[in-house]
C-alpha atoms as a PDB file:
ATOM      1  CA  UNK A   1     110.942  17.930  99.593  1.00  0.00           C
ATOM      2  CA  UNK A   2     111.225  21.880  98.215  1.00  0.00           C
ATOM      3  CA  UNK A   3     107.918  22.724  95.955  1.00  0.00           C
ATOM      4  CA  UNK A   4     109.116  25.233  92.957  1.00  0.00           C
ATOM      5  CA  UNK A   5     105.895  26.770  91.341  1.00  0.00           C
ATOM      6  CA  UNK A   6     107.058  28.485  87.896  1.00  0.00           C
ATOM      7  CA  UNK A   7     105.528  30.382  85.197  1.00  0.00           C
ATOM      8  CA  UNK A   8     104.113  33.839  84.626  1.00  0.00           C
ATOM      9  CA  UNK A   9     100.497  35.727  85.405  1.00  0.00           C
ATOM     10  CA  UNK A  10      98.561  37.515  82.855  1.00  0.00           C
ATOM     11  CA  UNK A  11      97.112  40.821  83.967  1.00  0.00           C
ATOM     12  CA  UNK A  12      94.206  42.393  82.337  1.00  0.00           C
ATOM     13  CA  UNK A  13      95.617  46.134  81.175  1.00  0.00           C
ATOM     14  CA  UNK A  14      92.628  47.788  83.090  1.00  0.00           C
ATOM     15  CA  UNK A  15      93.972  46.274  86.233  1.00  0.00           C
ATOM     16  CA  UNK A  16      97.326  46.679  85.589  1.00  0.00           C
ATOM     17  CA  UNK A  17      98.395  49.687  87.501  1.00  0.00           C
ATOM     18  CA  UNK A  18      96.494  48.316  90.596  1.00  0.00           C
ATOM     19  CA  UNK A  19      98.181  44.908  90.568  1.00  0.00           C
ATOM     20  CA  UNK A  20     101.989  46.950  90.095  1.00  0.00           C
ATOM     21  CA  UNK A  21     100.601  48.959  93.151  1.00  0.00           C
ATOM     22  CA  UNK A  22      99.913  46.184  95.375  1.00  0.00           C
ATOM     23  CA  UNK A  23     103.125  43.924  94.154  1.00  0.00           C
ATOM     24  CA  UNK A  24     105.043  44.694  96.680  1.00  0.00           C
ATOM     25  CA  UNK A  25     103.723  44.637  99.585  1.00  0.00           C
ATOM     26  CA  UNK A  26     102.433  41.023  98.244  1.00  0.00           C
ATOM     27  CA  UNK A  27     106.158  40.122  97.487  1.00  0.00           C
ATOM     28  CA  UNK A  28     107.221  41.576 101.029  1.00  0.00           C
ATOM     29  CA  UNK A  29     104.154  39.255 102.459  1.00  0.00           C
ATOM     30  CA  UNK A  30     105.552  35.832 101.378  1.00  0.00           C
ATOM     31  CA  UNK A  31     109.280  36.482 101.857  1.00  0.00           C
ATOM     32  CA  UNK A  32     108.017  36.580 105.718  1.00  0.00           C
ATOM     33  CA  UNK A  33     105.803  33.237 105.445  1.00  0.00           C
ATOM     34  CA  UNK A  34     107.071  30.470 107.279  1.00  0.00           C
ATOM     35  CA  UNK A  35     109.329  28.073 104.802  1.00  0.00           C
ATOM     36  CA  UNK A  36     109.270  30.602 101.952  1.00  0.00           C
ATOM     37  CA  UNK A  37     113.010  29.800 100.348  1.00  0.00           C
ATOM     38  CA  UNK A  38     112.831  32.209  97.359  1.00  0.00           C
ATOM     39  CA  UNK A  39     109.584  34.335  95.673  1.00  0.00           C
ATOM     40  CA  UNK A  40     110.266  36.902  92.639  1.00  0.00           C
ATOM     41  CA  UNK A  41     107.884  38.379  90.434  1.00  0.00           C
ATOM     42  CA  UNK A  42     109.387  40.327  87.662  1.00  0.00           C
ATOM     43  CA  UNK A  43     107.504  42.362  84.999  1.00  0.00           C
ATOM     44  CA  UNK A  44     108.422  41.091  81.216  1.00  0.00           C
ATOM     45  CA  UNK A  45     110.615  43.441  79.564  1.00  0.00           C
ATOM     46  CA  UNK A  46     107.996  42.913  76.366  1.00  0.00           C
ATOM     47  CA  UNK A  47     104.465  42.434  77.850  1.00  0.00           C
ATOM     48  CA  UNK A  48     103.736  44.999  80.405  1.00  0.00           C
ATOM     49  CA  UNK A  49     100.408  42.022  81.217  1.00  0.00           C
ATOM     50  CA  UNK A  50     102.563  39.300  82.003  1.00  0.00           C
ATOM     51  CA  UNK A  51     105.119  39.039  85.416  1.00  0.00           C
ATOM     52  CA  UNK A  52     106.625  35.823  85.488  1.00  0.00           C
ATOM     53  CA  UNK A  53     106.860  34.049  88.688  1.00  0.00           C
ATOM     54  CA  UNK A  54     109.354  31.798  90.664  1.00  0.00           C
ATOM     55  CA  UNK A  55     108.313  30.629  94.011  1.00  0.00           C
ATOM     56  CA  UNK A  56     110.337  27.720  96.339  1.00  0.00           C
ATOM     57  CA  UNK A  57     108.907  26.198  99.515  1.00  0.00           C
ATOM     58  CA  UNK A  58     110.349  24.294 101.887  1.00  0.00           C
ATOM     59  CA  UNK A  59     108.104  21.890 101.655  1.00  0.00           C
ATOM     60  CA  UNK A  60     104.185  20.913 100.539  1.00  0.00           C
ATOM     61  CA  UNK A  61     102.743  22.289 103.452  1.00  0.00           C
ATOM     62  CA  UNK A  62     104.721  25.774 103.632  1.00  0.00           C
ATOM     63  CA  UNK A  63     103.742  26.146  99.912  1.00  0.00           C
ATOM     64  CA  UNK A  64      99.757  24.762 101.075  1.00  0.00           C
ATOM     65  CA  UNK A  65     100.025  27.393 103.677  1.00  0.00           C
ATOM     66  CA  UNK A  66     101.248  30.373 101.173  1.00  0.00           C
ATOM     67  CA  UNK A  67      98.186  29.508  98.911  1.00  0.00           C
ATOM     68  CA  UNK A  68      95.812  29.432 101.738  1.00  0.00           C
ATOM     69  CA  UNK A  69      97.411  33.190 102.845  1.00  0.00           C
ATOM     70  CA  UNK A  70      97.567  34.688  99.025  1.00  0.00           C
ATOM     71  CA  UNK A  71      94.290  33.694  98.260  1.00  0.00           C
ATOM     72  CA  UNK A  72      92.598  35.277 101.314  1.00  0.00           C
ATOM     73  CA  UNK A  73      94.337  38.576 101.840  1.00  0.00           C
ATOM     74  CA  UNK A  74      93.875  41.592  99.468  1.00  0.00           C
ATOM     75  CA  UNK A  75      96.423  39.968  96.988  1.00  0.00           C
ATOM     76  CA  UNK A  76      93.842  37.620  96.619  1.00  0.00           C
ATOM     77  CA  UNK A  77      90.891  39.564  96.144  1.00  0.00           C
ATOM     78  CA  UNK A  78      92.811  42.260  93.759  1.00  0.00           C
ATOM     79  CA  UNK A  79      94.448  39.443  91.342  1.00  0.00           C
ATOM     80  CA  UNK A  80      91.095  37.239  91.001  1.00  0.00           C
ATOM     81  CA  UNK A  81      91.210  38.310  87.273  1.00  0.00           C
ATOM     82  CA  UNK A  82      94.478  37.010  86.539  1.00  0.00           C
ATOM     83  CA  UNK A  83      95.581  34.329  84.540  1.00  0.00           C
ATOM     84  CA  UNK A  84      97.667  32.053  86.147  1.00  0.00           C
ATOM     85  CA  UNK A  85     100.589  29.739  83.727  1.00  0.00           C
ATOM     86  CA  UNK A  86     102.662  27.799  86.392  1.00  0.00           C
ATOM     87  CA  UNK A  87     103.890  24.369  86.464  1.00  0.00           C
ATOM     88  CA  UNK A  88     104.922  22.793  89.657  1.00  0.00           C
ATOM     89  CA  UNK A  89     107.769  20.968  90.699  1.00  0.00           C
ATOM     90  CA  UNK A  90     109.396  19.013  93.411  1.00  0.00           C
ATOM     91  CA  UNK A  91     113.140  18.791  94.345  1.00  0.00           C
ATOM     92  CA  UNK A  92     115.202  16.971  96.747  1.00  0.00           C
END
């Protein structure tokens, strides 16, 4: 069953620039997991804070496997600050 995660991260302005530096290379990161389907992050047009998120797994343990990743590489590490809004979902 595909996992969808969806919603949006608050940044902190003072960490702002450092999180838009590292973005990338995070994005690049989980496009080449294993069972990643679809991951974009786009900066609101409003909020300069807040990048809303929309990730899709193949399945529980591909999206398991992306939060075990994220969380331990610098991605991790720079965005512990962040506010995180998503809701999870599974499809057929």
């Amino acid at each position: 069953m595909t996992v969808i995660l969806e919603g949006y991260i608050k940044v902190p302005f003072e960490e702002l620039e450092t999180i838009k530096t590292h973005l990338s290379e995070h994005i690049k990161n989980t496009l080449n997991e294993d069972g990643c389907l679809e991951f974009e992050v786009k900066q609101d047009d409003i909020d300069q804070c807040v990048f809303h998120v929309f990730e899709r797994f193949i399945d529980s343990d591909a999206f398991n496997a992306h939060q075990v990743r994220a969380n331990a590489s610098d991605w991790g590490v720079i965005t512990k600050n962040v506010e995180r809004v998503y809701e999870k979902r599974f499809e057929e």
